[in-house]
Each structure stands twice: as C-alpha cells, then as structure tokens.
C-alpha atoms as a PDB file:
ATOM      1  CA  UNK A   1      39.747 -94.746-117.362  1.00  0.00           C
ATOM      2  CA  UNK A   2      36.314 -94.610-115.483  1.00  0.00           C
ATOM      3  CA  UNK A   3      38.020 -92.060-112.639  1.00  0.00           C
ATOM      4  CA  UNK A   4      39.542 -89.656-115.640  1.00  0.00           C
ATOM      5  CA  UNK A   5      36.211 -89.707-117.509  1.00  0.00           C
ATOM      6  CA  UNK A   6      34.361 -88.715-114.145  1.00  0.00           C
ATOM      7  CA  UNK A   7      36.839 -86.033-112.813  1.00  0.00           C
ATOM      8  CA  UNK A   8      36.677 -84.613-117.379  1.00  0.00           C
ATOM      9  CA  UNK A   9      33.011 -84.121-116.383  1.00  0.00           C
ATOM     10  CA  UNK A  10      33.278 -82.820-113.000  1.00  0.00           C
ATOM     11  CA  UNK A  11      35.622 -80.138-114.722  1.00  0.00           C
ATOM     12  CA  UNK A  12      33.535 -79.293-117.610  1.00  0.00           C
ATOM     13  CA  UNK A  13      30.195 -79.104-115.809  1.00  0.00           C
ATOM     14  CA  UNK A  14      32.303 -76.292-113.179  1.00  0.00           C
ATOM     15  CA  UNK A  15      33.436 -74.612-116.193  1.00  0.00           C
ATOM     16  CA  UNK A  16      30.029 -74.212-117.939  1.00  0.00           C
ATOM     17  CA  UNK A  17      29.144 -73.102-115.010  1.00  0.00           C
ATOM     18  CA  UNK A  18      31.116 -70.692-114.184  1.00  0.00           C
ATOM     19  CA  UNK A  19      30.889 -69.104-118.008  1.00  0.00           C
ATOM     20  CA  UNK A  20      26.699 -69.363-117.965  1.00  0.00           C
ATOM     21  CA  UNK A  21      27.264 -67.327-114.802  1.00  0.00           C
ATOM     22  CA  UNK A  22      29.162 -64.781-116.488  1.00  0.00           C
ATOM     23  CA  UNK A  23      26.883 -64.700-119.332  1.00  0.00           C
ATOM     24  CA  UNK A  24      23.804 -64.110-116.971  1.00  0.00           C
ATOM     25  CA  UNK A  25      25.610 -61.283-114.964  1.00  0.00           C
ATOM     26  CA  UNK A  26      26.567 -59.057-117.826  1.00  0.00           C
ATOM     27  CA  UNK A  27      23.447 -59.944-119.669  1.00  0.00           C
ATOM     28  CA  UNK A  28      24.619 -59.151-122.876  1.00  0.00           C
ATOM     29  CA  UNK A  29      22.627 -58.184-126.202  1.00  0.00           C
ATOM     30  CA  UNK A  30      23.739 -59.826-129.550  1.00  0.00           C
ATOM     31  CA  UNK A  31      21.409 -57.638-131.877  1.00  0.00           C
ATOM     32  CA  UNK A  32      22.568 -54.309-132.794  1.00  0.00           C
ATOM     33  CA  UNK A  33      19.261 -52.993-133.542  1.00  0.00           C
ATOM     34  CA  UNK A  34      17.388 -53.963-130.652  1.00  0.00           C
ATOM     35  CA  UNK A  35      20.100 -52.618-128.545  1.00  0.00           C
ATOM     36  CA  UNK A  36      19.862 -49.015-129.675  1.00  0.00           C
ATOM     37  CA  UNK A  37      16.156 -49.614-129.141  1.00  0.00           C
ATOM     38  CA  UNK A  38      17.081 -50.622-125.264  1.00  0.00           C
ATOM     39  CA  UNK A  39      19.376 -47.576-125.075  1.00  0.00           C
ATOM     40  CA  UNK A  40      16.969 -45.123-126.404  1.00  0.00           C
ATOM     41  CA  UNK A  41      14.194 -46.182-124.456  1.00  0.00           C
ATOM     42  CA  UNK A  42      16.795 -46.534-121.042  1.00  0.00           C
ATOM     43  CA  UNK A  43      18.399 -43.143-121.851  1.00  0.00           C
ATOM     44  CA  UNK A  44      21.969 -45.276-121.880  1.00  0.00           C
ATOM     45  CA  UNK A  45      24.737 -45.107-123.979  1.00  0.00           C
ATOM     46  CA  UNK A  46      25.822 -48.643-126.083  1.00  0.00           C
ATOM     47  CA  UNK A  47      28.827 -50.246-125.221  1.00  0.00           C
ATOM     48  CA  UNK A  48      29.514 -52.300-127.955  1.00  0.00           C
ATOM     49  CA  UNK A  49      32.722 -55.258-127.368  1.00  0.00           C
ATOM     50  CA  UNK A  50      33.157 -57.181-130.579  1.00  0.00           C
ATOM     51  CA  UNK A  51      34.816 -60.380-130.162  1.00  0.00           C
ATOM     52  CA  UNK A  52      35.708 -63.655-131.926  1.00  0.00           C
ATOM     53  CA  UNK A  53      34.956 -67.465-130.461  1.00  0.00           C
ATOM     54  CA  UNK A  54      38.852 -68.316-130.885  1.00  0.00           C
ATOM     55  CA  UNK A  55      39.986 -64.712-129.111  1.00  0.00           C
ATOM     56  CA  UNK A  56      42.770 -65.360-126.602  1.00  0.00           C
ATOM     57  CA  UNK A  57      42.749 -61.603-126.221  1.00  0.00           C
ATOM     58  CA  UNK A  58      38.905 -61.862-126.140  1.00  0.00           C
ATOM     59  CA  UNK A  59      38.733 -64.347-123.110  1.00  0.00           C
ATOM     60  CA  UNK A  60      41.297 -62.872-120.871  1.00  0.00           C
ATOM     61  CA  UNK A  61      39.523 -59.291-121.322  1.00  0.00           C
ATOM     62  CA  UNK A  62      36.564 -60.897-120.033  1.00  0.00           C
ATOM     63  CA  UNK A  63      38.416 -63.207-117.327  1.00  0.00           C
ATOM     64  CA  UNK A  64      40.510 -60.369-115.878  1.00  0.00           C
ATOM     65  CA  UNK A  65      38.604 -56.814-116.990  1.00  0.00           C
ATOM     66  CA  UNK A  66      34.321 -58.172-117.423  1.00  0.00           C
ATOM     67  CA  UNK A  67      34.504 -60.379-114.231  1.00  0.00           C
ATOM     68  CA  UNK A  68      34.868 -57.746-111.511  1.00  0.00           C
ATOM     69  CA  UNK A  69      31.400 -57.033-109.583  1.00  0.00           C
ATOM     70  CA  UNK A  70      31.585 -53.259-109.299  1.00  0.00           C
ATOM     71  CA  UNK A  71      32.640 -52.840-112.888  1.00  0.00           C
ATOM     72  CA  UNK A  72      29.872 -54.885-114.053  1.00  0.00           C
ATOM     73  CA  UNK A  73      27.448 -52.776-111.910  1.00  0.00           C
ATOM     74  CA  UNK A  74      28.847 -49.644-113.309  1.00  0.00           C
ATOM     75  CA  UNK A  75      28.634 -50.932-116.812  1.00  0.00           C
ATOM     76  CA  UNK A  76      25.114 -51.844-116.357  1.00  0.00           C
ATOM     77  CA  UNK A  77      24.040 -48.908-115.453  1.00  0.00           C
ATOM     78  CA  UNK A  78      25.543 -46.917-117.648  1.00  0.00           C
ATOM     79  CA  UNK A  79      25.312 -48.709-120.790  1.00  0.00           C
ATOM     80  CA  UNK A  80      22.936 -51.234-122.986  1.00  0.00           C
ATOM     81  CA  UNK A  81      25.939 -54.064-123.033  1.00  0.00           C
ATOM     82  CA  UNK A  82      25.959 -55.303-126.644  1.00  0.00           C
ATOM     83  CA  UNK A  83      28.597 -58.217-127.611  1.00  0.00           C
ATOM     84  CA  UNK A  84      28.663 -59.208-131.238  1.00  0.00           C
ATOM     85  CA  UNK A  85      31.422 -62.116-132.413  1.00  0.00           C
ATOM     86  CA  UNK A  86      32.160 -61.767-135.613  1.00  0.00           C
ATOM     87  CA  UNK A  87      31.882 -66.006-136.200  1.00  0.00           C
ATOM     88  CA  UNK A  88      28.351 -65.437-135.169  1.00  0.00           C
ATOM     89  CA  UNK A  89      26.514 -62.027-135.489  1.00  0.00           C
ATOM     90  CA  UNK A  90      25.791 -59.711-138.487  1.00  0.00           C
ATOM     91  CA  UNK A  91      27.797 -56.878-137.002  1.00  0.00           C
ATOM     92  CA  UNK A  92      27.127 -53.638-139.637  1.00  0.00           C
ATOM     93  CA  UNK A  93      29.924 -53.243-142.336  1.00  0.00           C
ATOM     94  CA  UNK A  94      31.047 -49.708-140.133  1.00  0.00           C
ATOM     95  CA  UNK A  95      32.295 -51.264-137.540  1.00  0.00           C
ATOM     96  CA  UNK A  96      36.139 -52.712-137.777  1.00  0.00           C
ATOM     97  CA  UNK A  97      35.229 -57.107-137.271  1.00  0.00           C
ATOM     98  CA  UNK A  98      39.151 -57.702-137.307  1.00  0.00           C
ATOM     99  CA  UNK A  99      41.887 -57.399-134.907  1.00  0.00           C
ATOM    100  CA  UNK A 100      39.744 -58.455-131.878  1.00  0.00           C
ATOM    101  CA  UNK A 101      38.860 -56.974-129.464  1.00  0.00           C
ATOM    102  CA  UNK A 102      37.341 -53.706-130.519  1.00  0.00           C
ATOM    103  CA  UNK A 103      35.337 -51.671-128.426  1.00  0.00           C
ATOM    104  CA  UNK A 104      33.102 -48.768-129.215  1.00  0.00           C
ATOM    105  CA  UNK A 105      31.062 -46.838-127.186  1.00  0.00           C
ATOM    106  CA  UNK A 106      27.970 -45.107-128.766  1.00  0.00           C
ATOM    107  CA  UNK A 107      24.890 -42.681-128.734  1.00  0.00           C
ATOM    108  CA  UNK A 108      21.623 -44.416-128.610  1.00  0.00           C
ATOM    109  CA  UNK A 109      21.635 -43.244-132.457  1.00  0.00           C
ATOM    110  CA  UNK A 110      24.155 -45.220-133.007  1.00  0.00           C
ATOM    111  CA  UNK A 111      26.774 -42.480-133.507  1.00  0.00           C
ATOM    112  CA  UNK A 112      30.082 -43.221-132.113  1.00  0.00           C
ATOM    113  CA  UNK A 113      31.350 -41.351-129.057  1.00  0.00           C
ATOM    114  CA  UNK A 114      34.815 -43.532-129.122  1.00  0.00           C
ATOM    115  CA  UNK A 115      36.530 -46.714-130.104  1.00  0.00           C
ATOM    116  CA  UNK A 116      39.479 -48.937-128.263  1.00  0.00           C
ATOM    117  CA  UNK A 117      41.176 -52.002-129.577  1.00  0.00           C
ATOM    118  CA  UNK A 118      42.426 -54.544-127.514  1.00  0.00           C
ATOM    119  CA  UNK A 119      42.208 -55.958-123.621  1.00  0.00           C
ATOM    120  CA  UNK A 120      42.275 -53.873-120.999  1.00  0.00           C
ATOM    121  CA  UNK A 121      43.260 -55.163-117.431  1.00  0.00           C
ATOM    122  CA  UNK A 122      41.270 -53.803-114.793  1.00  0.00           C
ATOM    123  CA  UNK A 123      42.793 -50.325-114.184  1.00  0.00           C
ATOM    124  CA  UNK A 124      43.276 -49.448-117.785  1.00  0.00           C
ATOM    125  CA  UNK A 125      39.497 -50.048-118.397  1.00  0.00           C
ATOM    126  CA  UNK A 126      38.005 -47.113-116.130  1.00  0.00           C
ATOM    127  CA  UNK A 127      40.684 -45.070-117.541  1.00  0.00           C
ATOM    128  CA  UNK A 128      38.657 -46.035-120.602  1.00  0.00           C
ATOM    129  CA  UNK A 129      35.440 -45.623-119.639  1.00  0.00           C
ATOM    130  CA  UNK A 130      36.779 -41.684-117.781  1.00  0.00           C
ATOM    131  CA  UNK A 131      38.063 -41.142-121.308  1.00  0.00           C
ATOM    132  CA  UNK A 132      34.281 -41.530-122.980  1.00  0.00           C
ATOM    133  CA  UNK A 133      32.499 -39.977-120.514  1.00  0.00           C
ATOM    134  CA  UNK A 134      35.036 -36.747-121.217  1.00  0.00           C
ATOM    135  CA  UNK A 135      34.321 -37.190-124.458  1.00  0.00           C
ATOM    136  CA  UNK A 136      30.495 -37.328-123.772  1.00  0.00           C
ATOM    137  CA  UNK A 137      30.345 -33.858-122.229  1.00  0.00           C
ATOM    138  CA  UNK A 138      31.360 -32.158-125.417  1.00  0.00           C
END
C-alpha cells in the first residue's frame, strides 16, 4: 500500500509538472479585455482557443498541436494567446462556448478575421494559421 501511494505521488507531482510547464510556455491570457489591450498595444493579432476542463478534444489539441517549440514561438509572436474555458471564464455571448474547441483569430478590435472548430494535429494547424494570414491581407 505504502509503495502504490509513493509511486501515485511520484506520478502526479511529474504530471503537474509537466502541465505548469505548458502553462508557463504559452503564457496564456484568460481575460478578453485585457487581451485586446495587449494586442493593441503589441500590434498582434488575438488568437483566441476556447476550451472546456472535461475536453478530450481540448487536451489532445494541446498535447499533440500547442506542445511543439517552434509553433509556440511562432504563435507568440504573432499573436496575444488568449484561452477562455467556458467552466471558468466569462467568454462574451458572440463567441460560440459549445462544441469545443473553437478557435478564432481576431483584430486587436476585436473583429474577427476567422474561426475553426475542432483539434488540429500539427500539420493541419499552420495550414490554419496560412489560411488567416491570407485572410489578413485583404
């Protein structure tokens, strides 16, 4: 019992971790105001990834797509990175809260440039983000 009880900790203190690691890398706003604030004052777009806390879909979009060093650089630099979960945040009645993940990408007004739902593996998510910055040049 002792040995199970030791390695349960061992496992859980990796895996907290690992996802306060995550958290810290992307660096991610929660408050929709102060992120257009960030983006106006940066001269970034808002990428805005609006999730759930139970989100199978959520997790492995993150896992496989949000963990990958030179998208995260990319992402950074281009946009103010705003997550909002819908058990958690007041995300603004114009933006769709079900059938997680949704993504939108927006001006630092706040208009919005485009929206995806669903995950992405790694690939399909720079074929997103070449599909917004089209759309940004119009």
């Amino acid at each position: 019992m002792h040995k199970f009880s030791l390695i349960g900790n061992v496992l859980l203190s990796i895996f907290l971790l690992i996802t306060t690691l995550d958290a810290v890398e992307l660096n991610w706003e929660h408050n929709y105001d102060n992120a257009l604030a960030t983006a106006k004052k940066e001269k970034k777009m808002v990428y805005l990834f609006i999730g759930a806390d139970r989100c199978r879909h959520c997790d492995r979009f993150k896992k496989q797509t949000l963990s990958n060093k030179d998208l995260i650089a990319i992402m950074k630099k281009e946009y103010v990175l705003l997550y909002m979960s819908r058990d958690q945040h007041a995300i603004p009645d114009r933006f769709e809260k079900y059938g997680v993940p949704f993504h939108y990408f927006l001006t630092p007004e706040g208009k919005i440039i485009a929206e995806v739902q669903g995950s992405r593996e790694l690939e399909g998510w720079y074929d997103v983000l070449d599909e917004v910055e089209l759309r940004k040049e119009k």
